[in-house]
N, C-alpha and C. Protein backbone atom coordinates (compact mmCIF):
# COMPACT_ATOMS: atom_id res chain seq x y z
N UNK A 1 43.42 153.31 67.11
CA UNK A 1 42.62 152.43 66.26
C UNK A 1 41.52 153.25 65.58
N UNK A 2 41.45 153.19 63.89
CA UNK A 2 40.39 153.59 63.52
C UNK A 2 38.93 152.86 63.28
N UNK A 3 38.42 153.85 64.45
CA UNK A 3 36.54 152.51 64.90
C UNK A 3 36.09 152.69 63.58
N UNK A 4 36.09 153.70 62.75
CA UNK A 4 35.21 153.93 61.78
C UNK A 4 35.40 152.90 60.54
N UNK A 5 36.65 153.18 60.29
CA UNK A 5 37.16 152.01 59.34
C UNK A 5 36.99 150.40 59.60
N UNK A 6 36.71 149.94 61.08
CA UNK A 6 36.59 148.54 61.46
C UNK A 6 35.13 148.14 61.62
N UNK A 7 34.51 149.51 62.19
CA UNK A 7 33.04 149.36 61.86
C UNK A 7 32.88 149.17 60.55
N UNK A 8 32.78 149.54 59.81
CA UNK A 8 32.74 149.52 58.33
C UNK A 8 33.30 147.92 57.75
N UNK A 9 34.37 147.66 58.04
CA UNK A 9 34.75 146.24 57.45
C UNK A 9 33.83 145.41 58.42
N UNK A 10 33.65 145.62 59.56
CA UNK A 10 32.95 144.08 60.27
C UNK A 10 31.24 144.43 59.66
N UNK A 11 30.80 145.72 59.48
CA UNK A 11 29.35 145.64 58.49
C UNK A 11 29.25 145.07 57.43
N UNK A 12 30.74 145.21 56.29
CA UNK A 12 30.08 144.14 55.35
C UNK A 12 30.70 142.43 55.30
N UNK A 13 31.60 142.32 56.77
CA UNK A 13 31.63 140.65 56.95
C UNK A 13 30.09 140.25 57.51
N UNK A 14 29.34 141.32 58.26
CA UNK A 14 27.68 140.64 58.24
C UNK A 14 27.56 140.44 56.96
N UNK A 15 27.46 141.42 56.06
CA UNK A 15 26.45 141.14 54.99
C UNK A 15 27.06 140.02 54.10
N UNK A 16 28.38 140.19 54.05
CA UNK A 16 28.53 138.34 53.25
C UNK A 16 28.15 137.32 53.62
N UNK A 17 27.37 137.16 55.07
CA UNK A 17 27.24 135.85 55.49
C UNK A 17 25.52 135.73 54.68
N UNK A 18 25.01 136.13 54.29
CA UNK A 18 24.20 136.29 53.08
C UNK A 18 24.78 134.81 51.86
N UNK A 19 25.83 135.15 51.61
CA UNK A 19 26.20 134.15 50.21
C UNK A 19 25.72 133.07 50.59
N UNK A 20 25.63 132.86 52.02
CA UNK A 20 25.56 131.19 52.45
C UNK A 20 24.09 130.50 52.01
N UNK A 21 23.12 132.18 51.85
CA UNK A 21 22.00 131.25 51.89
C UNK A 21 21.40 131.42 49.62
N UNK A 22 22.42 131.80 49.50
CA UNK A 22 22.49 131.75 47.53
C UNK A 22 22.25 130.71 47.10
N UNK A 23 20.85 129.86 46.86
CA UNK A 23 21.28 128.47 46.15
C UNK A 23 21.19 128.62 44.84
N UNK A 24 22.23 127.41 44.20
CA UNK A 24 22.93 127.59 43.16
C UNK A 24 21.72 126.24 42.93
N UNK A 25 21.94 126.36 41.54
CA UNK A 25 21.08 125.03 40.21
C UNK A 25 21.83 123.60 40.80
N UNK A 26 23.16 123.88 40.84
CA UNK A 26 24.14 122.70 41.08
C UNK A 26 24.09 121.91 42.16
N UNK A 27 24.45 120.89 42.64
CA UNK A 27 24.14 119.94 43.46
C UNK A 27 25.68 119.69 44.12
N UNK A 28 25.98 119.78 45.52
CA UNK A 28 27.27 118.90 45.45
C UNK A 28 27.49 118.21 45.08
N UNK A 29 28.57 117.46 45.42
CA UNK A 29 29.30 116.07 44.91
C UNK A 29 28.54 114.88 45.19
N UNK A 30 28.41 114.08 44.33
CA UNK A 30 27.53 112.47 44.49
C UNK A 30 26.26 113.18 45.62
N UNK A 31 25.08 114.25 45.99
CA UNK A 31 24.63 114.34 46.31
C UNK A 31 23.16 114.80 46.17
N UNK A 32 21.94 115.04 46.75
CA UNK A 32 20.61 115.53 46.12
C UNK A 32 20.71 117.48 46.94
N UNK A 33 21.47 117.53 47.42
CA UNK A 33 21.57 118.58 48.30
C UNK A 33 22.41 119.69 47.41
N UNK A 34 21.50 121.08 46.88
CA UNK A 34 21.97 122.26 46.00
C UNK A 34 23.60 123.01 47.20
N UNK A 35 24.60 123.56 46.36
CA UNK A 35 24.95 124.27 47.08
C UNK A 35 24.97 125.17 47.01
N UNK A 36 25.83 126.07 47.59
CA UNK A 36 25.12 127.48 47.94
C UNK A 36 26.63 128.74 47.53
N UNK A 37 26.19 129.67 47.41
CA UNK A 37 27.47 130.56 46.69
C UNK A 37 28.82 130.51 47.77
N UNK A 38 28.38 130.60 48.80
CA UNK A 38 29.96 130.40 50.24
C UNK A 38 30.92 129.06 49.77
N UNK A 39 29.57 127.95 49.75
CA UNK A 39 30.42 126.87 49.39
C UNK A 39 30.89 126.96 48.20
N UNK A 40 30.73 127.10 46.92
CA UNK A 40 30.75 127.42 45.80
C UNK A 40 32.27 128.00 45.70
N UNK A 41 32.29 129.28 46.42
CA UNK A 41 33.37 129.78 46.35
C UNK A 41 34.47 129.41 47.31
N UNK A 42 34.22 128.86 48.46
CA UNK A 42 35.68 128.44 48.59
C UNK A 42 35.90 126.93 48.20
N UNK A 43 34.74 126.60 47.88
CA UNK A 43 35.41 125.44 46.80
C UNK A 43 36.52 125.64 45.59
N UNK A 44 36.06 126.86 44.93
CA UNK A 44 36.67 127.57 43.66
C UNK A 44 37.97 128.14 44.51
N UNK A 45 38.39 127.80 45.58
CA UNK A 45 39.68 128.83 45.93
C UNK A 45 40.80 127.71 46.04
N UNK A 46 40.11 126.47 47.08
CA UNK A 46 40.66 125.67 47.31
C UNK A 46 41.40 124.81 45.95
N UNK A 47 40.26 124.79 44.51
CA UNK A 47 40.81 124.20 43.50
C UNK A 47 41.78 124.94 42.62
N UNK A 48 41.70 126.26 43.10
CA UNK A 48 43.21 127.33 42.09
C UNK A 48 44.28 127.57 42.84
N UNK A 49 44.03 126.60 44.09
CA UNK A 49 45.24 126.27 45.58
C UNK A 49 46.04 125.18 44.73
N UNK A 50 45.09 123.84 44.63
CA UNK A 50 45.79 122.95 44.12
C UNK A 50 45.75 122.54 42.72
N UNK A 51 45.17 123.75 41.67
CA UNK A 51 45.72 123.25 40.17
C UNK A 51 46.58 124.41 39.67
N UNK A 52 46.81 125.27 40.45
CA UNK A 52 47.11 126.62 39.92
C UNK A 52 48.32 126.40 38.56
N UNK A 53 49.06 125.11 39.17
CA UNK A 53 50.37 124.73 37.97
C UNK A 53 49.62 124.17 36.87
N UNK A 54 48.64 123.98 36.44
CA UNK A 54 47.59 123.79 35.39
C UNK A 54 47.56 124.86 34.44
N UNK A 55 47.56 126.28 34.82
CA UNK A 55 46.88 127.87 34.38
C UNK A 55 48.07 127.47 33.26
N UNK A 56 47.44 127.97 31.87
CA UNK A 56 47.98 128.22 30.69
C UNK A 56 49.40 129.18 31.16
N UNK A 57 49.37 130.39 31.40
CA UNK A 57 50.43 131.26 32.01
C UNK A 57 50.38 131.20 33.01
N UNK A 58 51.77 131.65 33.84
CA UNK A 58 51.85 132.00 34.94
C UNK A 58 50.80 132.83 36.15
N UNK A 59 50.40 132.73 36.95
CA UNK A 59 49.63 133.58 37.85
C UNK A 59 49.81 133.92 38.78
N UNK A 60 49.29 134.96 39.40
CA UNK A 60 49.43 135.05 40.72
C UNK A 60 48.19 134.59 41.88
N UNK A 61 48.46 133.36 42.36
CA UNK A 61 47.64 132.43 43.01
C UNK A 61 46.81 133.52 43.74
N UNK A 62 47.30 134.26 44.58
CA UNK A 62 46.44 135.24 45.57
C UNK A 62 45.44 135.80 45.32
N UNK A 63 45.81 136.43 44.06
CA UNK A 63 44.99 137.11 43.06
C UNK A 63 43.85 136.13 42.58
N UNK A 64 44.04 135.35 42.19
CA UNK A 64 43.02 134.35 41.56
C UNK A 64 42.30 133.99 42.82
N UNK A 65 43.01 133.54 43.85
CA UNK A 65 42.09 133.30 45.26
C UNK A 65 41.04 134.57 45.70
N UNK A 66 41.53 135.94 45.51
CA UNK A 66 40.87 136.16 46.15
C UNK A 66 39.24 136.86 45.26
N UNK A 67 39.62 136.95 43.54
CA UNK A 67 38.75 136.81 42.63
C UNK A 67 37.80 135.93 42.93
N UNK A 68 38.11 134.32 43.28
CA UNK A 68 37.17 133.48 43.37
C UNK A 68 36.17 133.23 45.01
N UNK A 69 37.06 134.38 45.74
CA UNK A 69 36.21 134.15 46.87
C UNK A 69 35.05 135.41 46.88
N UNK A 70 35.18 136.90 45.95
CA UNK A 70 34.66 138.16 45.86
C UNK A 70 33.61 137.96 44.31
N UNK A 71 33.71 136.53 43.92
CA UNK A 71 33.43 136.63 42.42
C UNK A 71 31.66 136.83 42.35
N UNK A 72 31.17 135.72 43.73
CA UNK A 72 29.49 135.51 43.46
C UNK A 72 29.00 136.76 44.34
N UNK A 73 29.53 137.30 45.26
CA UNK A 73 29.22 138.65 46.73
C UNK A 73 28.21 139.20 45.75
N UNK A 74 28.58 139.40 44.89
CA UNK A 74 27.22 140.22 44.07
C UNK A 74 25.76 139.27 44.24
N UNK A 75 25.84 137.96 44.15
CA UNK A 75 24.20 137.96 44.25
C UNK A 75 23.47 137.46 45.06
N UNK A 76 24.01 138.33 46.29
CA UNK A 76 23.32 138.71 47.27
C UNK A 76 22.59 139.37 47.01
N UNK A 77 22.18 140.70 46.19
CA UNK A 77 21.10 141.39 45.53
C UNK A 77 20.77 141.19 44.31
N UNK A 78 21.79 140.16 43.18
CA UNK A 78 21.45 140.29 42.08
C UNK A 78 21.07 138.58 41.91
N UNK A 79 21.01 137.42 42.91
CA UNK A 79 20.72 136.29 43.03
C UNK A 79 21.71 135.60 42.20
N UNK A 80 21.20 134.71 41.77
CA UNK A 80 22.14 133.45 41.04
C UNK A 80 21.26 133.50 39.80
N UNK A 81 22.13 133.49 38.71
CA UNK A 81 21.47 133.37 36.96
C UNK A 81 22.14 131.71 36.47
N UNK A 82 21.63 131.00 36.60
CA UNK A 82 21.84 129.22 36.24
C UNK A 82 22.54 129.48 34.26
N UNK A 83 23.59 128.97 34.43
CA UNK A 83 24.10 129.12 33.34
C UNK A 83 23.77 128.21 32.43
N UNK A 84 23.00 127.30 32.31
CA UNK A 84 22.20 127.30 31.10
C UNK A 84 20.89 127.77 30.77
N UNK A 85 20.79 128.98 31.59
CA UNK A 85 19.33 129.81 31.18
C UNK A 85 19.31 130.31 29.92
N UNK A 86 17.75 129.73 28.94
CA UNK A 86 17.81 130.13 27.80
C UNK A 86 17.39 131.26 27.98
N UNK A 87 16.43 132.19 29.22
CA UNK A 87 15.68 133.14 29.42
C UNK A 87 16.68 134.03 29.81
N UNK A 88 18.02 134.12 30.20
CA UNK A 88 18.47 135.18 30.71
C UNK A 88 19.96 135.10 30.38
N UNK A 89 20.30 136.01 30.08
CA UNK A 89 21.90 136.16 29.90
C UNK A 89 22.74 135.76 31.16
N UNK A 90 23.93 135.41 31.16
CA UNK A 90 24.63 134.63 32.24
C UNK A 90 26.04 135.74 32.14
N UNK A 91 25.38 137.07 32.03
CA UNK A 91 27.19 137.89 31.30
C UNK A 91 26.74 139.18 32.80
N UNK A 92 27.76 140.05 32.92
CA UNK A 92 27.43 140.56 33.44
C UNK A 92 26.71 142.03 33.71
N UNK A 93 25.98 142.66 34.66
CA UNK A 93 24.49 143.30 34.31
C UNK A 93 24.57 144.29 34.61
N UNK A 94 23.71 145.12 34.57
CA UNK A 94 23.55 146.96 34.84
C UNK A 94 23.46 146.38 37.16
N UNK A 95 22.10 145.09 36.99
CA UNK A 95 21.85 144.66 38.43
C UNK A 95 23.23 144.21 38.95
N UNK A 96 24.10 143.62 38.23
CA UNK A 96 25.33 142.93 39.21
C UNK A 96 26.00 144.12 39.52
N UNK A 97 26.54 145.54 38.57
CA UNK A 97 27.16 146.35 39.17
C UNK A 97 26.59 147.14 40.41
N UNK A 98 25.25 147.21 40.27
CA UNK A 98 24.63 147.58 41.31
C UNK A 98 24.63 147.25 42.59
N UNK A 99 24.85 146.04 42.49
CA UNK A 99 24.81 145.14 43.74
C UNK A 99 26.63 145.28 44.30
N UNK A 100 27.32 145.62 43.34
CA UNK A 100 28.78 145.65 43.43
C UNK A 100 29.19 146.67 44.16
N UNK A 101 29.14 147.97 43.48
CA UNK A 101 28.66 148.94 44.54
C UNK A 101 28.02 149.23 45.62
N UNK A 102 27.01 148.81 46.19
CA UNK A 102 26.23 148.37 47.07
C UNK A 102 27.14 148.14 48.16
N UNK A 103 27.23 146.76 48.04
CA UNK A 103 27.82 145.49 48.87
C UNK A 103 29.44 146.01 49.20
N UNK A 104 30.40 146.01 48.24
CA UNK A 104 31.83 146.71 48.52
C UNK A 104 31.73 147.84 49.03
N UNK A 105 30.55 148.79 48.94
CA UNK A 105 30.68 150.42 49.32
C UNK A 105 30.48 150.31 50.82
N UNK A 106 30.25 149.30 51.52
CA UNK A 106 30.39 148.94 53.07
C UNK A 106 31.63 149.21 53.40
N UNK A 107 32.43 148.74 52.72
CA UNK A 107 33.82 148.97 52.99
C UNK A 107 34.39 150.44 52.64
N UNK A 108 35.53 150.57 54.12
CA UNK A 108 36.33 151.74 53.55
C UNK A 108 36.51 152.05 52.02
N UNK A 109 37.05 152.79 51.58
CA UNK A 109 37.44 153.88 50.12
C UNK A 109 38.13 152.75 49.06
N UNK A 110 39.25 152.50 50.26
CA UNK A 110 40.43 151.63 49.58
C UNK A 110 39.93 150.46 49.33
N UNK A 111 39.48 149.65 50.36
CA UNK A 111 38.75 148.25 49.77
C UNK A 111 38.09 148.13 49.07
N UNK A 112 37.14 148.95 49.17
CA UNK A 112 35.78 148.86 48.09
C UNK A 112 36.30 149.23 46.66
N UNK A 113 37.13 150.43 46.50
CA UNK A 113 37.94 150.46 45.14
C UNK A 113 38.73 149.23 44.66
N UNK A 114 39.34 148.64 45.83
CA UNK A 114 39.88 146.97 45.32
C UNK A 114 39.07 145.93 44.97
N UNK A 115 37.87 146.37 45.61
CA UNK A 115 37.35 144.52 45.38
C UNK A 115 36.51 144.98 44.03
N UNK A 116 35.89 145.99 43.89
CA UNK A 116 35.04 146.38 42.69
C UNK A 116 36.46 145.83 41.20
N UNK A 117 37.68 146.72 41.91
CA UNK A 117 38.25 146.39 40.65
C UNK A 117 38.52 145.10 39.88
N UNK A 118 38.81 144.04 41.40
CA UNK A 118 39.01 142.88 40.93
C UNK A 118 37.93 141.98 40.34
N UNK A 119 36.36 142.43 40.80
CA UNK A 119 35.51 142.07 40.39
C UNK A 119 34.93 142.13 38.91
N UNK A 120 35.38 143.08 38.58
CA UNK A 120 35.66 143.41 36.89
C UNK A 120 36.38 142.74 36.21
N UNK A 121 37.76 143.09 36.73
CA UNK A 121 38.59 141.57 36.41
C UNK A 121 38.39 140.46 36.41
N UNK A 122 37.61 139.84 36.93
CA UNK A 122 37.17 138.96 36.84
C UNK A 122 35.83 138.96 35.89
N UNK A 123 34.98 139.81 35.46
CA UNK A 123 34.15 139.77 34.55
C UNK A 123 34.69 140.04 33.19
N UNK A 124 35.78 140.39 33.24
CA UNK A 124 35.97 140.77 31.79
C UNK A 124 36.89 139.33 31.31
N UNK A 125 37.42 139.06 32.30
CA UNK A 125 38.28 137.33 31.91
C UNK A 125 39.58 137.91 31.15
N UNK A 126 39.88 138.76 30.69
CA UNK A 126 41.26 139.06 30.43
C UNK A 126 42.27 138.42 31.14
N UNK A 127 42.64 138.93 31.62
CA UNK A 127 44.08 138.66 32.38
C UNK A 127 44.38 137.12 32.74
N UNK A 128 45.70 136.88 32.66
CA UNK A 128 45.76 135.45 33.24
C UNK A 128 45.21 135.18 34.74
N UNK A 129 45.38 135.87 35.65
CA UNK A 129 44.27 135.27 36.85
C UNK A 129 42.56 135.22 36.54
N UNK A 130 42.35 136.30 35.74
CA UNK A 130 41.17 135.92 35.58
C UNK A 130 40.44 134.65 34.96
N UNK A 131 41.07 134.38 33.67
CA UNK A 131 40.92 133.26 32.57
C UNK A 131 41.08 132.33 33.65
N UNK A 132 41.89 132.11 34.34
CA UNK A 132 42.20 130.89 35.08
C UNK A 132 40.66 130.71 36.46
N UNK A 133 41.09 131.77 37.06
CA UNK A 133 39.47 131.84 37.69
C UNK A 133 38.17 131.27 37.13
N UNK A 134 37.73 131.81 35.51
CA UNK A 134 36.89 131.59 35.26
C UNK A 134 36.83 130.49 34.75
N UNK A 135 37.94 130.11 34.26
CA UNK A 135 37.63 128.44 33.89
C UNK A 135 37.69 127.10 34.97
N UNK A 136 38.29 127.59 36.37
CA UNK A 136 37.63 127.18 37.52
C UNK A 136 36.48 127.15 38.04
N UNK A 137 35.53 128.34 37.71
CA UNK A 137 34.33 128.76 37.99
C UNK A 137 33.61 127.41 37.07
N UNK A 138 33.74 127.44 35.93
CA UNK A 138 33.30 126.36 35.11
C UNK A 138 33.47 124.85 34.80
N UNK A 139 34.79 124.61 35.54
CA UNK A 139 35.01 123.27 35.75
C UNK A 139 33.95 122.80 37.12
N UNK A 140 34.27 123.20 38.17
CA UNK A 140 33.20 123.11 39.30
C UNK A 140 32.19 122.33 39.40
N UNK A 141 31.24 122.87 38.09
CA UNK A 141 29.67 122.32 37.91
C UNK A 141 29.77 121.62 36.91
N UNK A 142 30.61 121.47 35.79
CA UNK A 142 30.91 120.02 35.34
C UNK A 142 31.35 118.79 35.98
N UNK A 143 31.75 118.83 37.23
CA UNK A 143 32.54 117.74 37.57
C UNK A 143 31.47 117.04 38.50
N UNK A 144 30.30 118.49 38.97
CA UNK A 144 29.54 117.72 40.16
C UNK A 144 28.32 117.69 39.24
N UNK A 145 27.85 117.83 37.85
CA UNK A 145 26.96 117.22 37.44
C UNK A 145 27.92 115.79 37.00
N UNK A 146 28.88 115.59 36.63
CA UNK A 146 29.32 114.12 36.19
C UNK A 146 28.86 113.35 37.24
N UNK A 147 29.24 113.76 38.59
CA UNK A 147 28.80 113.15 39.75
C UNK A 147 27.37 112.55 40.08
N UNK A 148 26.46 113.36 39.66
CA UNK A 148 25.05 113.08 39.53
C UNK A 148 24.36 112.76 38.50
N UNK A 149 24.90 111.61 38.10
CA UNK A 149 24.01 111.48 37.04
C UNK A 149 23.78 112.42 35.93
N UNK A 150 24.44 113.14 35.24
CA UNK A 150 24.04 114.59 34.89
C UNK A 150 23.16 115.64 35.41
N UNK A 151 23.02 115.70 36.62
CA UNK A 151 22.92 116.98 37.62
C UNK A 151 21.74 117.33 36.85
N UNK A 152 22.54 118.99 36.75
CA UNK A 152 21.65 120.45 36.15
C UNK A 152 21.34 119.89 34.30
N UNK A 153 22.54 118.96 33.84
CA UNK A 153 21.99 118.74 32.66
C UNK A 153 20.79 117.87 31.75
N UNK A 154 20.89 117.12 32.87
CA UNK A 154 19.86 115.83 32.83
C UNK A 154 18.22 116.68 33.21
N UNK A 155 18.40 117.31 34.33
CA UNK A 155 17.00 118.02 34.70
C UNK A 155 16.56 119.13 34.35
N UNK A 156 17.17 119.68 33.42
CA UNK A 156 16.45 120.55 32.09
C UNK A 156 17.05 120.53 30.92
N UNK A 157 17.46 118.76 30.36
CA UNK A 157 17.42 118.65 29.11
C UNK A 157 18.61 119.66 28.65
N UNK A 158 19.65 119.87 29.10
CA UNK A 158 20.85 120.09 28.38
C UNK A 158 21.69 119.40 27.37
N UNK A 159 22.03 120.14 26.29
CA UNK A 159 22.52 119.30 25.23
C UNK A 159 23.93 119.45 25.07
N UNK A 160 24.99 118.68 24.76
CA UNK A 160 25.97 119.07 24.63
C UNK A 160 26.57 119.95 23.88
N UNK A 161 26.25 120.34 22.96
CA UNK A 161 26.16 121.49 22.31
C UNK A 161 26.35 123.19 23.46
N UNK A 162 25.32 123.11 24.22
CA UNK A 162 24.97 123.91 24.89
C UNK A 162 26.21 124.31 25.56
N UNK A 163 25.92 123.04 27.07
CA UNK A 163 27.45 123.16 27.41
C UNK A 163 28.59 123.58 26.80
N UNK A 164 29.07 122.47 25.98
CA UNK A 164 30.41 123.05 25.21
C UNK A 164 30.29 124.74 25.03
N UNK A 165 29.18 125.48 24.69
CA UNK A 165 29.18 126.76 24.33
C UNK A 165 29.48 127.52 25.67
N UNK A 166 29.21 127.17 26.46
CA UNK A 166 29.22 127.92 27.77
C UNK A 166 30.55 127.61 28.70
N UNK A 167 31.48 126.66 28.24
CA UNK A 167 32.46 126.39 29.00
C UNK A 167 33.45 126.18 28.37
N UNK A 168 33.37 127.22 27.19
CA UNK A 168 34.83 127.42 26.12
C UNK A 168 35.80 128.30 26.79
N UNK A 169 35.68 129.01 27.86
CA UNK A 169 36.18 129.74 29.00
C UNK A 169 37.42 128.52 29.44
N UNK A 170 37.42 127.64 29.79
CA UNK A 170 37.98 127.08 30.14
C UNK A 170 39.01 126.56 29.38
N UNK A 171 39.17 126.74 28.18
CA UNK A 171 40.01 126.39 27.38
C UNK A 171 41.50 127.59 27.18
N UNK A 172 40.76 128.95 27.63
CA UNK A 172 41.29 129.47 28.07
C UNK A 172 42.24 129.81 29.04
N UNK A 173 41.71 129.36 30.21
CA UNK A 173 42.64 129.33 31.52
C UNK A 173 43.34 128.35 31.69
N UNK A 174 42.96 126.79 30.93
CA UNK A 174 44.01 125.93 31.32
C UNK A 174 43.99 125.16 30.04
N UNK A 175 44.85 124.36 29.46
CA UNK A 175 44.86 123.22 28.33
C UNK A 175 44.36 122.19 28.76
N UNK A 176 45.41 121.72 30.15
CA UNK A 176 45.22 120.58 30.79
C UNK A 176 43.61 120.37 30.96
N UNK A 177 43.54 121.62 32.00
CA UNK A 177 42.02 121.43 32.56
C UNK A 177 40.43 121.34 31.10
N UNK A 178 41.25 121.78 29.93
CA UNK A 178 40.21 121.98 28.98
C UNK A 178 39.90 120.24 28.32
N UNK A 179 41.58 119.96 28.00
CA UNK A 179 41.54 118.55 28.03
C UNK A 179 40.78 117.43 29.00
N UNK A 180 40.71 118.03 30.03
CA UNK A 180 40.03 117.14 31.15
C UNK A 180 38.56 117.11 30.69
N UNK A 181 38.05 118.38 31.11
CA UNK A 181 36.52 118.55 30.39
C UNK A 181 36.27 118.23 29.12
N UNK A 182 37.23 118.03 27.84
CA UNK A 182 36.29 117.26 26.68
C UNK A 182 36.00 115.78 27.37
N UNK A 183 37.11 115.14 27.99
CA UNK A 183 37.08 113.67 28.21
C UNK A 183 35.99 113.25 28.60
N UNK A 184 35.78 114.03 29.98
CA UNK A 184 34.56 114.31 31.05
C UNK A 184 33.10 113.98 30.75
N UNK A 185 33.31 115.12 29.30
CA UNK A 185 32.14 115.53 28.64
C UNK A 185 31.61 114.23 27.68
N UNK A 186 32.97 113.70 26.85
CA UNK A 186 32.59 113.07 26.13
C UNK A 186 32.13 111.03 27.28
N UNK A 187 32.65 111.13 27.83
CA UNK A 187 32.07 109.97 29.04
C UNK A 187 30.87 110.07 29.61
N UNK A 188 30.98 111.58 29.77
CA UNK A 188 29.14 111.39 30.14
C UNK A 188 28.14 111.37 29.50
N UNK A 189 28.65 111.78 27.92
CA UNK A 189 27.52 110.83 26.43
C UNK A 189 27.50 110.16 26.64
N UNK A 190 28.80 109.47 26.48
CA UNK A 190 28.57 108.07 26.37
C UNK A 190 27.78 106.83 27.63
N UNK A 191 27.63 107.52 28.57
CA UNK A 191 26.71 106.64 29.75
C UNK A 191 26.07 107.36 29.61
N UNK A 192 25.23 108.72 28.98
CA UNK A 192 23.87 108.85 28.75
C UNK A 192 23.61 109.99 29.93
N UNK A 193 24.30 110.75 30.52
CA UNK A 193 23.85 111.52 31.30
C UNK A 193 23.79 112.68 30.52
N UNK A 194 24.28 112.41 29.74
CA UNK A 194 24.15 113.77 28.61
C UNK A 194 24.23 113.90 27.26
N UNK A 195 22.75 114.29 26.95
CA UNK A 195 22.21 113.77 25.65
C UNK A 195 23.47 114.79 24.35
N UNK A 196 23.69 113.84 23.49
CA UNK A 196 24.79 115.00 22.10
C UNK A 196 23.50 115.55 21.26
């Protein structure tokens, strides 16, 4: 058995247990309670479990699973950036690679070269697992601000405009799912949780 290599993977399963305490802008479902990047993400795994036959192209589910479970690990040092911040870019940073390196370089050679890579992949949104990922990433917090009253949009005055700009990603990874979110979007004008 190599100790060195298992030491090494069980050092950075400590340091992910970190994500748990990431709070996100977003609120669970029908709730006043923020959640947090752990939940976040295997929420996002569980939903490319059961829409994956949604994804515009074909994918490879695994791949997309395991993008959406490695996607937030970064802000553990680089925190959470609320995607309708007018003050800060929501793309990714000189700080997120930092933290990428960081955090994966716990791991043996081979892993840490995997998860960095997929983590890119996933920032750059190319590929069909990615697109599909990221427009999972973005359905998420539309569905649980519909839930609340307009959530994150209602409590700093989000306009639809806005949104729509920030979750054209999703039109990408799925039709269906893009179709879902105009409907979504346009229902929650219309009851007022979200001003046009």
């Amino acid at each position: 058995m190599n100790t060195d290599r298992l030491t090494q993977q069980l050092a950075f399963i400590r340091e992910i247990d970190k994500l748990k305490y990431i709070q996100r802008k977003t609120r669970l479902f029908n709730s006043q309670r923020h959640e947090n990047d752990a939940e976040h993400s295997w929420h996002l795994a569980m939903m490319a479990m059961v829409l994956a036959e949604h994804a515009t192209t074909e994918v490879d589910l695994f791949k997309v699973m395991k993008m959406l479970l490695i996607h937030d690990i970064v802000e553990i040092d680089a925190g959470d950036t609320f995607l309708y911040d007018t003050t800060q870019s929501h793309v990714n940073t000189e700080v997120e690679l930092e933290a990428a390196k960081r955090i994966f370089g716990l791991l043996p050679e081979d892993q840490m070269r995997d998860f960095i890579a997929l983590w890119e992949e996933f920032e750059a949104g190319e590929t069909p697992e990615a697109r599909f990922a990221k427009a999972l990433d973005r359905l998420e917090p539309i569905m649980q601000n519909a839930s609340n009253q307009g959530g994150t949009w209602a409590e700093y005055d989000v306009p639809l405009s806005r949104v729509l700009e920030k979750v054209q990603g999703i039109r990408k990874g799925s039709d269906s799912l893009w179709a879902y979110t105009e409907d979504l979007l346009r229902e929650n004008v219309e009851n007022g949780n979200l001003k046009e």
